[in-house]
C-alpha atoms as a PDB file:
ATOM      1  CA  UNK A   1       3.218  -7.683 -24.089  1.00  0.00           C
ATOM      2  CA  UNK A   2       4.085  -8.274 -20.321  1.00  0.00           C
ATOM      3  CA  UNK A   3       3.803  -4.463 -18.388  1.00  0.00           C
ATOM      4  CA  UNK A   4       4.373  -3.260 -14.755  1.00  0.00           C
ATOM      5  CA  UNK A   5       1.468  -2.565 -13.597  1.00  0.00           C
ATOM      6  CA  UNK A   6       0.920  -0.021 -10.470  1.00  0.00           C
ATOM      7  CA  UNK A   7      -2.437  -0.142  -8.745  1.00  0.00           C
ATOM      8  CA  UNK A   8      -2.801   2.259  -5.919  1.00  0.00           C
ATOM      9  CA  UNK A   9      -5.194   4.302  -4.182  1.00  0.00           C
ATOM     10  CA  UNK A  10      -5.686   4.838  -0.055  1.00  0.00           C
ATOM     11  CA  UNK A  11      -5.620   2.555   2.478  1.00  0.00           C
ATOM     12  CA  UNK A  12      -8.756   0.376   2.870  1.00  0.00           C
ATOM     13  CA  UNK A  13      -9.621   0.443  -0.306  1.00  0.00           C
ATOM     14  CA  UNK A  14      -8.881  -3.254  -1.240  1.00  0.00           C
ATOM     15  CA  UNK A  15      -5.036  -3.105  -2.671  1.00  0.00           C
ATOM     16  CA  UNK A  16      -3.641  -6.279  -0.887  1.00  0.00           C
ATOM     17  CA  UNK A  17      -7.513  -8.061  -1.839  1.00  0.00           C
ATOM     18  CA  UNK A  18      -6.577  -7.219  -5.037  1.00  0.00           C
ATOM     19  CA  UNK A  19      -3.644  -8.676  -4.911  1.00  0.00           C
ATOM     20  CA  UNK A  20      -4.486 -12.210  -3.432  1.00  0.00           C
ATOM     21  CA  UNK A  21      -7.763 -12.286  -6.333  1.00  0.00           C
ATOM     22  CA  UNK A  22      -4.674 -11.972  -8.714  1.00  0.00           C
ATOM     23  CA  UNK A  23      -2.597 -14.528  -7.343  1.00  0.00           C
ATOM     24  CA  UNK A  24      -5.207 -16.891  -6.965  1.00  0.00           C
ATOM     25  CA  UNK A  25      -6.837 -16.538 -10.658  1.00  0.00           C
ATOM     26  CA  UNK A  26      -3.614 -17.307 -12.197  1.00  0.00           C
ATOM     27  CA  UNK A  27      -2.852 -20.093 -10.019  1.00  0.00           C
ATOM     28  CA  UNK A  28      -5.889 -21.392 -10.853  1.00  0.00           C
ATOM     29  CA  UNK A  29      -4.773 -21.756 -14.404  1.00  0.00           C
ATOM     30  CA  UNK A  30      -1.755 -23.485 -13.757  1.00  0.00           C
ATOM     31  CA  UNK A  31       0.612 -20.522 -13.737  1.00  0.00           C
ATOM     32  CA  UNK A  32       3.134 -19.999 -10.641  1.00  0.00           C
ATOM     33  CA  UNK A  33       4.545 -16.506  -9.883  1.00  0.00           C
ATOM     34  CA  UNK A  34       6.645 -15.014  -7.014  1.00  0.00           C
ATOM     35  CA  UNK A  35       5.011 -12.494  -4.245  1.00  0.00           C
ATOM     36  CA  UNK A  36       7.374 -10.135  -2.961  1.00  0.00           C
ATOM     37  CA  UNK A  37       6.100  -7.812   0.473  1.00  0.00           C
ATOM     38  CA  UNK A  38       7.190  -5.654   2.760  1.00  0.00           C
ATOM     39  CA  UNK A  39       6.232  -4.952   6.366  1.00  0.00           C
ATOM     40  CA  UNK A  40       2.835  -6.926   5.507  1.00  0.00           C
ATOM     41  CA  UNK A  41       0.354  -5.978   8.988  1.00  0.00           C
ATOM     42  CA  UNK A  42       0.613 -10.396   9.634  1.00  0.00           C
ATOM     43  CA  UNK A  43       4.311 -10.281   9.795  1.00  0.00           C
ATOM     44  CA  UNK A  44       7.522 -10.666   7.937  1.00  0.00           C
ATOM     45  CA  UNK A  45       6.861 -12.938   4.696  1.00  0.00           C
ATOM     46  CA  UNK A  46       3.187 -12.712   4.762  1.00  0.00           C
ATOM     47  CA  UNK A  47       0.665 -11.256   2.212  1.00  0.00           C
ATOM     48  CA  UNK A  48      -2.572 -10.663   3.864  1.00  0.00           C
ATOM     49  CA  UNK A  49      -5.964  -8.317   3.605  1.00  0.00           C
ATOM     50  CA  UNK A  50      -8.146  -6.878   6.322  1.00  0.00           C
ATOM     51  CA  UNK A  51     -10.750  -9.541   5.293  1.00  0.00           C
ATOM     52  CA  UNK A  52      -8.747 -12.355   6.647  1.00  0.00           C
ATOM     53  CA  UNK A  53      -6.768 -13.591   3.747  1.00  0.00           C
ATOM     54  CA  UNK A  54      -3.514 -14.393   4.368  1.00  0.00           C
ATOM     55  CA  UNK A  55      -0.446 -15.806   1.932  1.00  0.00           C
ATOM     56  CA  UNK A  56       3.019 -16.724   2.276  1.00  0.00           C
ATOM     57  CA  UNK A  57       5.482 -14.017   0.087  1.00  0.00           C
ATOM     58  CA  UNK A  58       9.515 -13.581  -0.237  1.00  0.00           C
ATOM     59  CA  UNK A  59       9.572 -10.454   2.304  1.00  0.00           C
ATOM     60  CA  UNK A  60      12.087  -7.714   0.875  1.00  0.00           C
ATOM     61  CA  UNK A  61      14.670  -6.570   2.879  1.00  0.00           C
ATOM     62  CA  UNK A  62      17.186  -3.532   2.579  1.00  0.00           C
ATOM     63  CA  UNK A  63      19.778  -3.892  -0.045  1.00  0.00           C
ATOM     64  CA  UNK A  64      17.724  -7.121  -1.896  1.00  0.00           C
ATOM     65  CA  UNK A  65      17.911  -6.888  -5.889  1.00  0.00           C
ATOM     66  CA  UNK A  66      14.498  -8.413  -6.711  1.00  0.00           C
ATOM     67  CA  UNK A  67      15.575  -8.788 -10.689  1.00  0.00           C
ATOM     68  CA  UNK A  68      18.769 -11.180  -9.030  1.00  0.00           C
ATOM     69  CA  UNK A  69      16.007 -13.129  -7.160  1.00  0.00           C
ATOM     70  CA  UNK A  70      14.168 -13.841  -9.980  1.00  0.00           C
ATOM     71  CA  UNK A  71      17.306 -14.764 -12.178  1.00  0.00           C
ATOM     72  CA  UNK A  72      17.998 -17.419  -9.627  1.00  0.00           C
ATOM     73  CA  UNK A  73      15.068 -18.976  -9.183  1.00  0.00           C
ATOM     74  CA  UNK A  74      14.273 -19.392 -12.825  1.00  0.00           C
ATOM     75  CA  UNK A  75      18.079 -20.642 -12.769  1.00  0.00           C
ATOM     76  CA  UNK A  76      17.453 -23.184 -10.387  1.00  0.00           C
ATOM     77  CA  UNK A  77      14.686 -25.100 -12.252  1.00  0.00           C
ATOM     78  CA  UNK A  78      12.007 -22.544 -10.236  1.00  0.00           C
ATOM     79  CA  UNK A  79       8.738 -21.597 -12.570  1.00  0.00           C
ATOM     80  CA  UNK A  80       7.608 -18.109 -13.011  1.00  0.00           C
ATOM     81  CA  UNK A  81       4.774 -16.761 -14.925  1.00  0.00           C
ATOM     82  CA  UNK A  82       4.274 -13.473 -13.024  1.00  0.00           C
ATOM     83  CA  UNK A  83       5.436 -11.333 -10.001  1.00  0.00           C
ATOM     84  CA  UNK A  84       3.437  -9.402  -7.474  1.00  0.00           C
ATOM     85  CA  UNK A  85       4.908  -6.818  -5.357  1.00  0.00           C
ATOM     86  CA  UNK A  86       2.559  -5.718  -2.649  1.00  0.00           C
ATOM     87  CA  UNK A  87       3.301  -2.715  -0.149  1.00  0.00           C
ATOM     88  CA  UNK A  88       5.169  -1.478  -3.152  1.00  0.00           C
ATOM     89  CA  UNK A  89       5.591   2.146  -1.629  1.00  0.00           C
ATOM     90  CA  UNK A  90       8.299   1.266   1.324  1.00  0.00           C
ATOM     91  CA  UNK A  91      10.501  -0.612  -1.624  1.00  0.00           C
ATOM     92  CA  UNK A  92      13.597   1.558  -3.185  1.00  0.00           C
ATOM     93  CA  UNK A  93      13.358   3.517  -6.253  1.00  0.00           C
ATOM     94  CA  UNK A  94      15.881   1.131  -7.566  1.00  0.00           C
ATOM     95  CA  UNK A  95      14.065  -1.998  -6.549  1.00  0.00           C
ATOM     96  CA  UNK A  96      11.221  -0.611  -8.798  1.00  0.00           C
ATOM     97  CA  UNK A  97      13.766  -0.423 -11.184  1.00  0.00           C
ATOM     98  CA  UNK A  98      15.075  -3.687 -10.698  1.00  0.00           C
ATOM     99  CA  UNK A  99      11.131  -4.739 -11.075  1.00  0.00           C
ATOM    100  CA  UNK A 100      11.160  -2.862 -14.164  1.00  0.00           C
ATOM    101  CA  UNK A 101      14.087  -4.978 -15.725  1.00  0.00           C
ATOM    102  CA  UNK A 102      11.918  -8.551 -14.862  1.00  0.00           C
ATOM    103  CA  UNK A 103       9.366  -7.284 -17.389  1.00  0.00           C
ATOM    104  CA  UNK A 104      11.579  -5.839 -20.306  1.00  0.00           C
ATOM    105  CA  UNK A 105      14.612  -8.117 -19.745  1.00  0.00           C
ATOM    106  CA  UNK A 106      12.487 -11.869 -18.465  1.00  0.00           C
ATOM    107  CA  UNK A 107       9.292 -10.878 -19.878  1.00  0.00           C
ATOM    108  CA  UNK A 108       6.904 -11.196 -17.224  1.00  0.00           C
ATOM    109  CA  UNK A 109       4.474  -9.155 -15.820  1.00  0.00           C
ATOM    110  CA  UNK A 110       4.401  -7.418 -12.724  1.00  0.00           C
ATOM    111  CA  UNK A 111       1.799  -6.117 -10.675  1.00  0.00           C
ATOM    112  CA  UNK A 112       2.665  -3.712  -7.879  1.00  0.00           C
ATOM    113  CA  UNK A 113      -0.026  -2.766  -5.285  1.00  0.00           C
ATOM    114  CA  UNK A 114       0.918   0.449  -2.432  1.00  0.00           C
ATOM    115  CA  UNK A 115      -0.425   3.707  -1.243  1.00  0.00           C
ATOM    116  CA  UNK A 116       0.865   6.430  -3.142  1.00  0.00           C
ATOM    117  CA  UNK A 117       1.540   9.164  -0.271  1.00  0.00           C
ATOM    118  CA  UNK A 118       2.172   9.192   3.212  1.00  0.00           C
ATOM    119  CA  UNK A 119       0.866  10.622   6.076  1.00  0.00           C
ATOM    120  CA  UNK A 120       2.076  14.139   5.448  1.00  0.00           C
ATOM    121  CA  UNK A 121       0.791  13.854   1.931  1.00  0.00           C
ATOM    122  CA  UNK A 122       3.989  13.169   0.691  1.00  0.00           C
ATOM    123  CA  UNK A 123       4.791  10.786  -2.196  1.00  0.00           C
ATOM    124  CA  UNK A 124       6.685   7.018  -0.931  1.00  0.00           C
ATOM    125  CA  UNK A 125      10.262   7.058  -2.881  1.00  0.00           C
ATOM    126  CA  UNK A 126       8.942   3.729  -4.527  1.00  0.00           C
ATOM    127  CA  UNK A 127       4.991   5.064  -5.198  1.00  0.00           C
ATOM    128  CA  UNK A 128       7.114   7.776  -7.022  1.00  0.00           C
ATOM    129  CA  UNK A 129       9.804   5.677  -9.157  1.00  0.00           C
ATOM    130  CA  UNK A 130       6.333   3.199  -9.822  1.00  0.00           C
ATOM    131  CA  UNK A 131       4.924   6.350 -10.927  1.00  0.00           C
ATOM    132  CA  UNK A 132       7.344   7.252 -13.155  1.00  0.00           C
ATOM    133  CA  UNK A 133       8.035   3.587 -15.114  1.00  0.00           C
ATOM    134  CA  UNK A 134       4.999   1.591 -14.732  1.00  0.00           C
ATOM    135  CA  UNK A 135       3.079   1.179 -17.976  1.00  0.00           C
ATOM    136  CA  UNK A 136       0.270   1.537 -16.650  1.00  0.00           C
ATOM    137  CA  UNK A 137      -1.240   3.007 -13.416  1.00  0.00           C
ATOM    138  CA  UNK A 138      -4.529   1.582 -12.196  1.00  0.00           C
ATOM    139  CA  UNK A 139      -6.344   4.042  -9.152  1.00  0.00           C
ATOM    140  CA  UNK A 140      -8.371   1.485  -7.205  1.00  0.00           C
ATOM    141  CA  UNK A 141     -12.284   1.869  -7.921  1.00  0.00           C
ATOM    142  CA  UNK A 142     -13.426   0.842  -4.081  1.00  0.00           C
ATOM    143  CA  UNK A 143     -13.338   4.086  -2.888  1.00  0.00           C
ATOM    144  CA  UNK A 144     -12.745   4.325   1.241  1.00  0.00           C
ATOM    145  CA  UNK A 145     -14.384   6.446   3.343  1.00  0.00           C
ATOM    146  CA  UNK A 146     -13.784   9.393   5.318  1.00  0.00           C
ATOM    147  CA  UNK A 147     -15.507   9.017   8.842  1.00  0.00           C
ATOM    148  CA  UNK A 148     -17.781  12.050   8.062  1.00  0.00           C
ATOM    149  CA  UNK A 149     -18.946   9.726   4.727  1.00  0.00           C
ATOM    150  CA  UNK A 150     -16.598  11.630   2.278  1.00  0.00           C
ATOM    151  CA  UNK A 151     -14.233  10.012  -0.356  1.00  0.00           C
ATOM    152  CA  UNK A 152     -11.507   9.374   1.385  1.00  0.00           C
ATOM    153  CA  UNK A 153      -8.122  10.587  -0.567  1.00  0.00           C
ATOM    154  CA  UNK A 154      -5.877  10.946   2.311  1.00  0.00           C
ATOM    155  CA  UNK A 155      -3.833   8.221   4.781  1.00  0.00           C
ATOM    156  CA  UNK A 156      -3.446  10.510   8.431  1.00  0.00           C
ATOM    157  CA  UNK A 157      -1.278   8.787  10.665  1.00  0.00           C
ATOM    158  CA  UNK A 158      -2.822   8.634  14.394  1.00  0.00           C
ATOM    159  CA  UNK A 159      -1.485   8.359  18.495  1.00  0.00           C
ATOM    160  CA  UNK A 160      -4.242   7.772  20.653  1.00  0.00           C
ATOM    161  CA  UNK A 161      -6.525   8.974  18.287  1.00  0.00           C
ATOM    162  CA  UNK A 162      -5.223  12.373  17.212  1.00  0.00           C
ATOM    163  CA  UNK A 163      -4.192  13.365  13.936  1.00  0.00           C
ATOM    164  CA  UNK A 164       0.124  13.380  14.085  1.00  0.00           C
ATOM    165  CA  UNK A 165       1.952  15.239  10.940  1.00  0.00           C
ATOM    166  CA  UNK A 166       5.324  14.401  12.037  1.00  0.00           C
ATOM    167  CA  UNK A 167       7.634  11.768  12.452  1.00  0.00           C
ATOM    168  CA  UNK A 168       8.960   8.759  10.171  1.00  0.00           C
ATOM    169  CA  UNK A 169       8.172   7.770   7.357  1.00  0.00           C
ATOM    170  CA  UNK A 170       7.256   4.692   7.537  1.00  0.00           C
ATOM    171  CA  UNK A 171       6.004   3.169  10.879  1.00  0.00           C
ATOM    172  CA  UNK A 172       4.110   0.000  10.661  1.00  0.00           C
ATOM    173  CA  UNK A 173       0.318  -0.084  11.947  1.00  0.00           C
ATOM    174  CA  UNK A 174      -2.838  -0.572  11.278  1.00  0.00           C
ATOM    175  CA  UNK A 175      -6.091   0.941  10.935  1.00  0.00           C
ATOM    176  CA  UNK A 176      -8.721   1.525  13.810  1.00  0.00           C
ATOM    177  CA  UNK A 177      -5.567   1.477  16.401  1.00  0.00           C
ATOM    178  CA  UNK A 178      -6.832   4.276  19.035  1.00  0.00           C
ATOM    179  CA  UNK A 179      -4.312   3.462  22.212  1.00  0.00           C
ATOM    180  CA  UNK A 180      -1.123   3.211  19.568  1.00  0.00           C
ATOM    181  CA  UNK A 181       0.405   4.684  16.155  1.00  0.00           C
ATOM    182  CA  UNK A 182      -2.581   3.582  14.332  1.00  0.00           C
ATOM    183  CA  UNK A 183      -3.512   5.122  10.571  1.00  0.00           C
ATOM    184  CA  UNK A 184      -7.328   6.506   8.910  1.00  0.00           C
ATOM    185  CA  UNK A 185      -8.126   7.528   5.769  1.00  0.00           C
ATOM    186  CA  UNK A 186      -9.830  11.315   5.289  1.00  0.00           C
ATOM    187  CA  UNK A 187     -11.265  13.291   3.073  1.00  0.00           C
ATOM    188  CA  UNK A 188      -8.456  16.209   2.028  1.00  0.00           C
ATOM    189  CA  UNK A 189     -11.013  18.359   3.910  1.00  0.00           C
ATOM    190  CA  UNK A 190     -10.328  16.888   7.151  1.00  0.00           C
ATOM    191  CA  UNK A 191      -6.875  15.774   6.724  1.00  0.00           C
ATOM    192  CA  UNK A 192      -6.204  19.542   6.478  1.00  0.00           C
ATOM    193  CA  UNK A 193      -7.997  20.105   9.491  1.00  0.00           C
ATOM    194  CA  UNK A 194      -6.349  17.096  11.185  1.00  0.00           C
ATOM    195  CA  UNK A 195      -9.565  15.886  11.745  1.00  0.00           C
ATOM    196  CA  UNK A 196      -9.857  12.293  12.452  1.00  0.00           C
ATOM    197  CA  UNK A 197     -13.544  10.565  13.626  1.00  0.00           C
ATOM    198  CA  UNK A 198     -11.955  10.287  17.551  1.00  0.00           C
ATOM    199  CA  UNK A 199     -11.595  14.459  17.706  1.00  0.00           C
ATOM    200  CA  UNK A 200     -14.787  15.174  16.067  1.00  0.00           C
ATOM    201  CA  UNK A 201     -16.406  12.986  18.626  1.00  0.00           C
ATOM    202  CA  UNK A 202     -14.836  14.744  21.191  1.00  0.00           C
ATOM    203  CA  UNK A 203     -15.749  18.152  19.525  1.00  0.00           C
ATOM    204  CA  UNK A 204     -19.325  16.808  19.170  1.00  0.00           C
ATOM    205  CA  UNK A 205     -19.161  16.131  22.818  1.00  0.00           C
ATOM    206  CA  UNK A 206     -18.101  18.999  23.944  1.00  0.00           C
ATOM    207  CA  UNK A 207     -20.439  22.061  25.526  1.00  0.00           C
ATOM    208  CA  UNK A 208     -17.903  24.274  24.951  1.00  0.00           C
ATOM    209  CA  UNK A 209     -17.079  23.548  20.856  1.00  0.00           C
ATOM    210  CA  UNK A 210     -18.066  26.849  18.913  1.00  0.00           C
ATOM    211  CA  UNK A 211     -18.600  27.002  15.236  1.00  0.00           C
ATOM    212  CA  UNK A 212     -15.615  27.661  13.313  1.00  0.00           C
ATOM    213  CA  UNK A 213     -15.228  29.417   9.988  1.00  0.00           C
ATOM    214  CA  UNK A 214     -13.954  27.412   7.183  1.00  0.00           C
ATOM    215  CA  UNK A 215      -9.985  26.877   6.777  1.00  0.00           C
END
């Protein structure tokens, strides 16, 4: 039976990776399938991973009805066997839905890949609607890091290296971005604290830094 499939988890721990392994073990049986992203870190209609790899996608934009875009290319003589929707969490709750209908209405599965909260530990509309429909919801077993060498369970948003618990939602960056917005994962420890591995340098290099009693 074809499912939606969510698999989340933090950032770094291998989602987009994931993805491309996907894409290329089916297409290495002969099957062809459709890659939907959104605000991809190597630009508009780009799937890529922080190892390097890098593959063309349909980028969503605002309004788009992804179950129409399948419907047409399938009407035009276009072959699909699957869909993958990476960055999954900055689509619409009723683009998830719309996602939904390509497996119960076209029969095909659909694998969506996204973080499930955002910087202020919030969930992303479309983590939640993915959440609430997906058959199945896959946590990601490569587990990222915290800087202190924790499990990392949190995404912190970052400006010049400090810990920021405000703002938009969604602002694109990347990891390891210390002059700019920039994003690290924490432990839930830390991201309480606001934490991030440029302050607790500076604390650790700091005469002055007293012990503190726990929060």
């Amino acid at each position: 039976m074809p499912e939606l499939v969510f698999f989340s988890g933090t950032m770094d721990c291998g989602k987009s990776t994931l993805a491309l392994q996907i894409e290329h073990n089916r297409s290495a049986q002969g099957l062809a399938g459709i890659i939907f992203t959104r605000d991809d870190r190597a630009g508009e209609g780009k799937l890529s991973s922080r190892l390097g790899l890098v593959t063309d996608a349909v980028e969503v934009e605002d309004g788009a009805d992804l179950y129409a875009y399948v419907v047409d290319h399938l009407s035009r003589g276009g072959r699909a066997d699957y869909v993958i929707a990476d960055e999954a969490q900055f689509l619409a709750p009723e683009q998830i839905d719309q996602l939904a209908r390509v497996v119960d209405d076209l029969g095909l599965d659909v694998f969506a890949f996204g973080i499930t909260t955002d910087f202020r530990t919030k969930l992303f509309p479309g983590s939640q609607r993915l959440v609430e429909l997906a058959d199945r919801v896959e946590v990601l077993q490569v587990e990222a890091l915290c800087w202190c060498g924790a499990r990392a369970t949190h995404n912190a948003r970052t400006i010049g290296g400090e810990m920021v618990v405000e703002g938009a939602q969604v602002v694109v960056g990347d990891v390891n971005q210390s002059d700019t917005i920039g994003y690290e994962v924490l432990c839930r420890r830390h991201h309480r604290r606001r934490m991030t591995a440029a302050t607790a340098r500076a604390a650790a290099l700091s005469p002055d830094v007293l012990p503190v009693t726990a929060i």
